[in-house]
Protein backbone atom coordinates (compact mmCIF):
# COMPACT_ATOMS: atom_id res chain seq x y z
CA UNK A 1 -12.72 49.38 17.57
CA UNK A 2 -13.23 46.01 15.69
CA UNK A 3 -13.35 42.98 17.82
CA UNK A 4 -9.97 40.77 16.92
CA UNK A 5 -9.75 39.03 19.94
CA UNK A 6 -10.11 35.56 17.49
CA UNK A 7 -8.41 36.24 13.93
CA UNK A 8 -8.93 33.84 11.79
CA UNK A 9 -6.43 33.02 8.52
CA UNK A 10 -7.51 30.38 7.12
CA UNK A 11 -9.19 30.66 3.52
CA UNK A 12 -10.61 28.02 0.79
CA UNK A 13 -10.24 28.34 -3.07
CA UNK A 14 -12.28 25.40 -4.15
CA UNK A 15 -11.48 26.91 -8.07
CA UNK A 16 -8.25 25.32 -7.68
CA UNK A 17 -9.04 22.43 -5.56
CA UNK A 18 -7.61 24.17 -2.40
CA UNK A 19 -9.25 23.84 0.89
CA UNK A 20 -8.80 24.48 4.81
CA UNK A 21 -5.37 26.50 3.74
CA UNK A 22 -4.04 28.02 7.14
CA UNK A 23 -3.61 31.45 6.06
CA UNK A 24 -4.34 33.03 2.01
CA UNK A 25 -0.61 31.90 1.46
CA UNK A 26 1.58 29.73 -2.03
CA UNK A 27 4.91 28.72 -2.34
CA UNK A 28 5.95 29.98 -5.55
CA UNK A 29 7.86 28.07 -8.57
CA UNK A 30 10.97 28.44 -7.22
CA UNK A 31 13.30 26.52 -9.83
CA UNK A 32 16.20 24.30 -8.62
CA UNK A 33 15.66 23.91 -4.93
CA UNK A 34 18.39 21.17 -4.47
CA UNK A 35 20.88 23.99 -5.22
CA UNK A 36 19.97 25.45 -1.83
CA UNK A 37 19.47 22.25 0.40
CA UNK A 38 20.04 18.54 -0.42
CA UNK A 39 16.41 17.63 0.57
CA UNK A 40 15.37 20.43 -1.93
CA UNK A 41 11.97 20.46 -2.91
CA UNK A 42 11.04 17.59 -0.83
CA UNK A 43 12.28 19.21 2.35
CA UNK A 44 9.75 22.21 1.20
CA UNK A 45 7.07 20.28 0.06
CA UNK A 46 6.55 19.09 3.49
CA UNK A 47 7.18 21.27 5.63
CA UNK A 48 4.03 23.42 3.46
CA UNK A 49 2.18 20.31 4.13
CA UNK A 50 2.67 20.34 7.75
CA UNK A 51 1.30 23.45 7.67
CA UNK A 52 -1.89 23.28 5.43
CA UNK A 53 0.03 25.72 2.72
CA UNK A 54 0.09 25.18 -0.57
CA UNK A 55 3.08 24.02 -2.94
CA UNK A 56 3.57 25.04 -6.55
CA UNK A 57 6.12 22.90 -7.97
CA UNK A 58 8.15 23.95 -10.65
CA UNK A 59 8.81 22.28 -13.79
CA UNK A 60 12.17 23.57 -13.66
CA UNK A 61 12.60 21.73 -10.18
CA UNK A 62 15.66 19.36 -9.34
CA UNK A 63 13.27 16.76 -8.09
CA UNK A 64 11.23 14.28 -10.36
CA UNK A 65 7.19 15.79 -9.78
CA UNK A 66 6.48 12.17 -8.69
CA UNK A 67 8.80 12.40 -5.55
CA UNK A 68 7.39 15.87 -4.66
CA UNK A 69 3.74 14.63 -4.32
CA UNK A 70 4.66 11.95 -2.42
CA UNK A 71 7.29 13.86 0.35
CA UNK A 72 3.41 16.17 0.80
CA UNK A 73 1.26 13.28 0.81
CA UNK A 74 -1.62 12.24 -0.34
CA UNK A 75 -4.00 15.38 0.45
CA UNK A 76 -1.78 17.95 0.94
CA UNK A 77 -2.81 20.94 -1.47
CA UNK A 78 -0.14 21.32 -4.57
CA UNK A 79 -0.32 22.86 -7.98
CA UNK A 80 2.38 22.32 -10.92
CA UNK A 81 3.72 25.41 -13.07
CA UNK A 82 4.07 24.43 -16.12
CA UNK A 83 5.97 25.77 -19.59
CA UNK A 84 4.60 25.21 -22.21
CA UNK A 85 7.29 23.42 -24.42
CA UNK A 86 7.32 23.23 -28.72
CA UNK A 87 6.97 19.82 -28.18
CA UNK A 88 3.58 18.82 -27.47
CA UNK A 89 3.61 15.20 -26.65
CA UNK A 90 6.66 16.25 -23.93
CA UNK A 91 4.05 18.65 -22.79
CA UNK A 92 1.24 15.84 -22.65
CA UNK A 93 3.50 13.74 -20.92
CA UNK A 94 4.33 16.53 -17.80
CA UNK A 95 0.66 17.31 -16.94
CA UNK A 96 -0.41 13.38 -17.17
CA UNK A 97 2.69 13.20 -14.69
CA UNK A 98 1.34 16.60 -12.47
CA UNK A 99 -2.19 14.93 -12.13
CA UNK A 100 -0.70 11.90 -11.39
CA UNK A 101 1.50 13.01 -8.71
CA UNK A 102 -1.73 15.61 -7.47
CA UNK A 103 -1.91 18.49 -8.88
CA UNK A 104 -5.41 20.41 -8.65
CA UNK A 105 -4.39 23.21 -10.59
CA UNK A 106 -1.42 24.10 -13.45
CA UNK A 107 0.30 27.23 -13.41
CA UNK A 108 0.67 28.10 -17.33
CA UNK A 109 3.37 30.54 -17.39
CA UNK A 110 3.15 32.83 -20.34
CA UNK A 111 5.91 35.67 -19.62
CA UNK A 112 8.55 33.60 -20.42
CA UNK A 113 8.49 32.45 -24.16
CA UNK A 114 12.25 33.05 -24.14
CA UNK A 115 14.50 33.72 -21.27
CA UNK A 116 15.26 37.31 -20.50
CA UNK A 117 18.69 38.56 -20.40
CA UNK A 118 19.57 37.48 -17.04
CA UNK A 119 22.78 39.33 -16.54
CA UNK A 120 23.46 38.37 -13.41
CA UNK A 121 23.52 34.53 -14.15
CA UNK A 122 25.88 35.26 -17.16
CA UNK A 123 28.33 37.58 -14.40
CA UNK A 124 28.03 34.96 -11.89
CA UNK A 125 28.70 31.70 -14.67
CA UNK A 126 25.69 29.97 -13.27
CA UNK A 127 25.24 26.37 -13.50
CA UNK A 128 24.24 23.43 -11.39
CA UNK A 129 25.94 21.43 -8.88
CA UNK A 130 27.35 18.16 -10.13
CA UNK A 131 25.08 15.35 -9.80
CA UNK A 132 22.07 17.76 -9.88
CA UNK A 133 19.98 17.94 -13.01
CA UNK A 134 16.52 18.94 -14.49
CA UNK A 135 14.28 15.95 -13.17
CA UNK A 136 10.83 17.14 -15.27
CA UNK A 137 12.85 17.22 -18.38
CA UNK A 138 14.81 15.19 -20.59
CA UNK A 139 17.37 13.04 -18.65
CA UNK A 140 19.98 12.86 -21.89
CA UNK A 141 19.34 16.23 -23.01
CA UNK A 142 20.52 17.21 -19.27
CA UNK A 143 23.21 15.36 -19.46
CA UNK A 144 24.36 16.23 -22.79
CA UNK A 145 24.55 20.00 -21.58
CA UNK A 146 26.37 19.12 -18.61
CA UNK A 147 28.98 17.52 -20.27
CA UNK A 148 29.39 20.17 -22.71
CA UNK A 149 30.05 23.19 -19.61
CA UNK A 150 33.56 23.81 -19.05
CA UNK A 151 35.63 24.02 -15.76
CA UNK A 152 35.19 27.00 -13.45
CA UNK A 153 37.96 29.10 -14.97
CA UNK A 154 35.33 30.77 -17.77
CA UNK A 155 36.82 34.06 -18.27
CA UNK A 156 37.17 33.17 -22.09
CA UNK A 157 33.71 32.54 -22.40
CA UNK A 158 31.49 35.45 -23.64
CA UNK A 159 28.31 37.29 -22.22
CA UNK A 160 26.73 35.92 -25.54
CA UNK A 161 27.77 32.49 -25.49
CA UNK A 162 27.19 32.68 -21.28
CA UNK A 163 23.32 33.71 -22.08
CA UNK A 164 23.27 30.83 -24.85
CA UNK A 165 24.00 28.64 -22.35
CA UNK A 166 21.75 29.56 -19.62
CA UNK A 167 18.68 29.61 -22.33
CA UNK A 168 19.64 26.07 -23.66
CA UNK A 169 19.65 24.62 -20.20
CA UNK A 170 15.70 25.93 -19.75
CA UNK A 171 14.83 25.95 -23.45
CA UNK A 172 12.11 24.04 -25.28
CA UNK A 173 9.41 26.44 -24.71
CA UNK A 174 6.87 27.55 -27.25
CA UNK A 175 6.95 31.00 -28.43
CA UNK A 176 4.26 30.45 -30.48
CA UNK A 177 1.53 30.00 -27.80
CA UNK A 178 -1.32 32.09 -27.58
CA UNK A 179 -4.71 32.59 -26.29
CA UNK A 180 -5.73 30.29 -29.08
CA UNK A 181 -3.61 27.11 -27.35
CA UNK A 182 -5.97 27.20 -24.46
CA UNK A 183 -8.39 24.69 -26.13
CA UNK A 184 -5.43 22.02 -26.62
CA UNK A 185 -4.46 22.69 -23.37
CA UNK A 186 -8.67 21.55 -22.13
CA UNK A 187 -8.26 18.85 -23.92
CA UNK A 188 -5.09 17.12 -22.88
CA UNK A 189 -6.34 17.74 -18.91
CA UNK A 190 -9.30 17.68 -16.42
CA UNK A 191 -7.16 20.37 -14.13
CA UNK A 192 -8.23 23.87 -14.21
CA UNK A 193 -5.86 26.40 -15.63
CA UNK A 194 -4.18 29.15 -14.35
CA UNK A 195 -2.33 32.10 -16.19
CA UNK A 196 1.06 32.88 -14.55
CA UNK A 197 2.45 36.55 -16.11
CA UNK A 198 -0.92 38.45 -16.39
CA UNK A 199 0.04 42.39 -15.35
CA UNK A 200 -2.77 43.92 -17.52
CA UNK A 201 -6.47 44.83 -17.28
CA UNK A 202 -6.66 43.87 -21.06
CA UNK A 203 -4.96 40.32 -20.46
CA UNK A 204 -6.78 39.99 -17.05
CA UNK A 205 -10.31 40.96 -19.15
CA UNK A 206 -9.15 38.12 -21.99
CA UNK A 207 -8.33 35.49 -19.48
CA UNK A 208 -11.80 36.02 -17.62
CA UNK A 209 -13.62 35.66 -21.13
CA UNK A 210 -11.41 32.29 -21.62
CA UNK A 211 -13.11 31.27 -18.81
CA UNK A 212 -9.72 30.80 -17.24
CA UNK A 213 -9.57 29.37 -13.41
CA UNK A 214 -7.08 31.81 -12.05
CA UNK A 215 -4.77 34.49 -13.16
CA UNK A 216 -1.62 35.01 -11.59
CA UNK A 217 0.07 38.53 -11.24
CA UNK A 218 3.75 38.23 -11.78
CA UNK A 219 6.99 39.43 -13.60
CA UNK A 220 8.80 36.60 -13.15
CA UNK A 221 10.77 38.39 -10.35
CA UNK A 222 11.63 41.19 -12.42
CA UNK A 223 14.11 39.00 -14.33
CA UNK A 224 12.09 39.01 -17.69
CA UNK A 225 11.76 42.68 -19.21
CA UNK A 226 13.81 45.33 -18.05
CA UNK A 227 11.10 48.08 -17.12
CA UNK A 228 8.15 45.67 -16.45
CA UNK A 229 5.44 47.05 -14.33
CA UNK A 230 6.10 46.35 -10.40
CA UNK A 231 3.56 43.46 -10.03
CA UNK A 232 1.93 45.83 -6.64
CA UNK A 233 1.08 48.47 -9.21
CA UNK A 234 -0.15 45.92 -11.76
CA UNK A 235 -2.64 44.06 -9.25
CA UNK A 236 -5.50 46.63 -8.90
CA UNK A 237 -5.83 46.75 -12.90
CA UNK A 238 -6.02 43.26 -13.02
CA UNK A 239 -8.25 42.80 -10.59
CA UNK A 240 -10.28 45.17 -12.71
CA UNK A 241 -10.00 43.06 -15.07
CA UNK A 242 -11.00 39.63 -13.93
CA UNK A 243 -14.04 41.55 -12.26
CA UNK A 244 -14.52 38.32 -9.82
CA UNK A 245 -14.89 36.00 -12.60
CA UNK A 246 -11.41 33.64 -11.33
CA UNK A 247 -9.05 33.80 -9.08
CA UNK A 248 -6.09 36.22 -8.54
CA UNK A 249 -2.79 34.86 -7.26
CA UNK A 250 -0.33 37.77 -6.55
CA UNK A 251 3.61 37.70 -6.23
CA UNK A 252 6.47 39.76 -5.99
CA UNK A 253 8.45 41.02 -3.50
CA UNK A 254 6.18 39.61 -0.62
CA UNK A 255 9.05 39.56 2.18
CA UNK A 256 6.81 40.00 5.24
CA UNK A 257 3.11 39.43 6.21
CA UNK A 258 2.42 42.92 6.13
CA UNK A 259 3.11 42.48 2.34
CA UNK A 260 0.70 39.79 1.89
CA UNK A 261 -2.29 42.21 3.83
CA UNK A 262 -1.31 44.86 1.38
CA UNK A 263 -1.78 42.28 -2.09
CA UNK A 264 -5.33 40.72 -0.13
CA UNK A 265 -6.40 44.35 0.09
CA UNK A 266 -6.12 45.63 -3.37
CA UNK A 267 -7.97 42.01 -4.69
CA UNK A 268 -5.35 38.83 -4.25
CA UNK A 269 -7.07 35.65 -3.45
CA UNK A 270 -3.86 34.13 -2.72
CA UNK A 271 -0.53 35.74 -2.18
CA UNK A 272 2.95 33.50 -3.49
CA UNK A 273 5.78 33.80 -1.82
CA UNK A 274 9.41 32.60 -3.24
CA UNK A 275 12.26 33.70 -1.59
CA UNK A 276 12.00 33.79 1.83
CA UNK A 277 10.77 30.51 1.39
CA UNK A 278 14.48 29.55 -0.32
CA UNK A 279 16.11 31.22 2.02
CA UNK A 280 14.50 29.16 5.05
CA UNK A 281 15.62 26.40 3.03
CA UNK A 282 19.07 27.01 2.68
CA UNK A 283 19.41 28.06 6.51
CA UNK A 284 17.64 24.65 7.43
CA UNK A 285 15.75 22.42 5.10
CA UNK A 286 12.45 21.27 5.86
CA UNK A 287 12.84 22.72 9.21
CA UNK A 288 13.86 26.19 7.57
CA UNK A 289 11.06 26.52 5.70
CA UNK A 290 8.26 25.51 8.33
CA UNK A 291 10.23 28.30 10.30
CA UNK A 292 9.75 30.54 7.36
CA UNK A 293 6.20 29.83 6.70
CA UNK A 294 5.11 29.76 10.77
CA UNK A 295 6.99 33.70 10.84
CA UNK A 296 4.87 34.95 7.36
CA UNK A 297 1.53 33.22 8.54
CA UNK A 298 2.17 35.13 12.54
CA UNK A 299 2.84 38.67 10.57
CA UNK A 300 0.12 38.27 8.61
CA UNK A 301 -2.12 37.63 11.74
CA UNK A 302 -0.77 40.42 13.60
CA UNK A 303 -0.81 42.88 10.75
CA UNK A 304 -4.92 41.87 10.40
CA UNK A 305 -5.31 41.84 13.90
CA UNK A 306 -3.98 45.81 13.69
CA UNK A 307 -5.37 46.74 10.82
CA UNK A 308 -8.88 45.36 12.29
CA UNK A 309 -9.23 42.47 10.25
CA UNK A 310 -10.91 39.09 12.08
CA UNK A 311 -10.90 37.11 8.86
CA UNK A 312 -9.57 37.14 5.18
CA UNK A 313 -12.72 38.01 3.70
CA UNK A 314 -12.16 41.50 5.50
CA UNK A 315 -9.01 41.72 4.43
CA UNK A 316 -10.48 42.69 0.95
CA UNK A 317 -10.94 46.30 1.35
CA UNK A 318 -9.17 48.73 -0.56
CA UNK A 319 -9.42 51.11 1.91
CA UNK A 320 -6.74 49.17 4.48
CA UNK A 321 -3.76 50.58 1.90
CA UNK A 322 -2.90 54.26 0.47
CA UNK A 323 -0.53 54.09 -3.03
CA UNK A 324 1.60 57.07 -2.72
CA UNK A 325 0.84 59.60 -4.98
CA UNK A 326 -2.63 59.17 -4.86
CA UNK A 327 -5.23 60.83 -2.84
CA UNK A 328 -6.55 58.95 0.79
CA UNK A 329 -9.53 56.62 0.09
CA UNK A 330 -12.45 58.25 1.30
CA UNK A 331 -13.94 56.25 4.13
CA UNK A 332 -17.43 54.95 3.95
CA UNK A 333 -18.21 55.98 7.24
């Protein structure tokens, strides 16, 4: 008995420099998008323009940051995820390249100082395609590392040496960052900051007294630390946390819009999605993904329209979702 005869979607998080977004929706970091489609993260970047959602693109990404911001266009909304890498002046260098290109945010992503054991990639002998490479990072270290890999016939190779291998391709990152890096990281950029791994009240709490822009809930896609809090479970603590004080970007397992209404409802300001987006862009590049992003955007709409939602303000109400295990919410009516 709520009148959703007009929903509306769209949202505004002017703490990141994001504005007139089409629905509370983010394309994730997803690393290495040429692997799925030639166009690769060009294809995706604008097909998200086209349809006023924003574009995270990763540092691990197989196109140059420069060529991403320009496939979007000049005022489409895009942040940058960033590592934080042991070498500082390399690190300089990639954010003076993210504003360049348009960033209005960077996604710091601090549950990653070394890779997890990805065991997976090591069973599967992951690698690039030939001719594709790390376009953020250092062309001759790249090169060097592809020119070390052997054929496809691996089965000498060890899970050690396999995991070695992985980790060099990615490496460079700082282990040694902590909360007290957040003042070089002020000073080397005008773009507010957001935390990308934050799945406790206590971190959530910390980031807010940083005076942090955003905090992003995420394991990494589970691939980090065996055991790791589901980042659903996670987001209500963090939320805690924060207390309103930035902004809370949510991901993990978000397959459907009904999965984004659930994240809004227990706090998310903006809800990431990876890979359905990748999949949309294997199927059929740019095309794929505006398919991909059109489907999530409808579900979302029709889940709010159901759920007697008209806007995403309303969306924010803890009583819209029961976790199981728990007792019903008691209503306020």
């Amino acid at each position: 008995m709520v009148d959703v005869s007009d929903v509306d979607t769209t949202t505004h998080i002017p703490a990141l420099g994001l504005r007139n977004l089409a629905a509370p929706l983010l394309i994730a970091p997803v690393a290495m998008q040429r692997a799925a489609h030639p166009d690769g993260e060009c294809a995706a970047a604008r097909a998200c323009a086209a349809h006023s959602i924003p574009y995270c693109a990763s540092q691990q990404s197989t196109t140059a940051i420069e060529e991403i911001g320009r496939a979007g266009g000049d005022d489409a909304p895009r942040m940058f995820q960033l590592y934080v890498l042991s070498d500082r002046e390399a690190t300089t260098k990639l954010i003076r390249r993210a504003e360049s290109a348009g960033a209005t945010a960077l996604c710091i992503t601090v549950d990653a100082p070394v890779l997890g054991r990805r065991e997976r990639d090591v069973r599967n002998r992951f690698e690039l395609k030939a001719g594709l490479k790390l376009a953020n990072v250092d062309a001759k270290k790249n090169q060097n590392q592809n020119q070390n890999q052997t054929g496809p016939d691996k089965s000498a190779v060890d899970a050690k040496r396999a995991q070695s291998a992985i980790a060099r391709r990615i490496g460079g990152r700082d282990a040694s960052l902590t909360w007290d890096h957040l003042a070089w990281l002020r000073s080397v950029t005008h773009l507010p900051l957001v935390l990308k791994g934050i799945v406790t009240h206590a971190d959530a709490k910390r980031a807010a007294k940083e005076g942090v822009a955003g905090v992003w809930v995420s394991n990494h896609g589970g691939r980090q630390l065996d055991g790791s809090p589901a980042t659903l479970d996670a987001l209500p603590e963090v939320v805690a946390g924060v207390d309103g004080a930035c902004v809370v970007i949510f991901d993990g397992g978000v397959r459907r819009g009904t999965d984004a209404l659930k994240a809004l409802a227990l706090g998310a300001d903006l809800v990431a999605v990876g890979r359905p987006v990748a999949w949309g862009l294997a199927c059929g590049g740019e095309r794929g993904v505006g398919k991909a992003v059109e489907l999530l955007t409808e579900e979302l709409r029709t889940a709010m329209t159901l759920a007697g939602c008209g806007n995403v303000r309303s969306t924010r109400n803890r009583e819209l979702v029961q976790v199981v295990g728990e007792r019903p919410p008691r209503s306020r009516l």
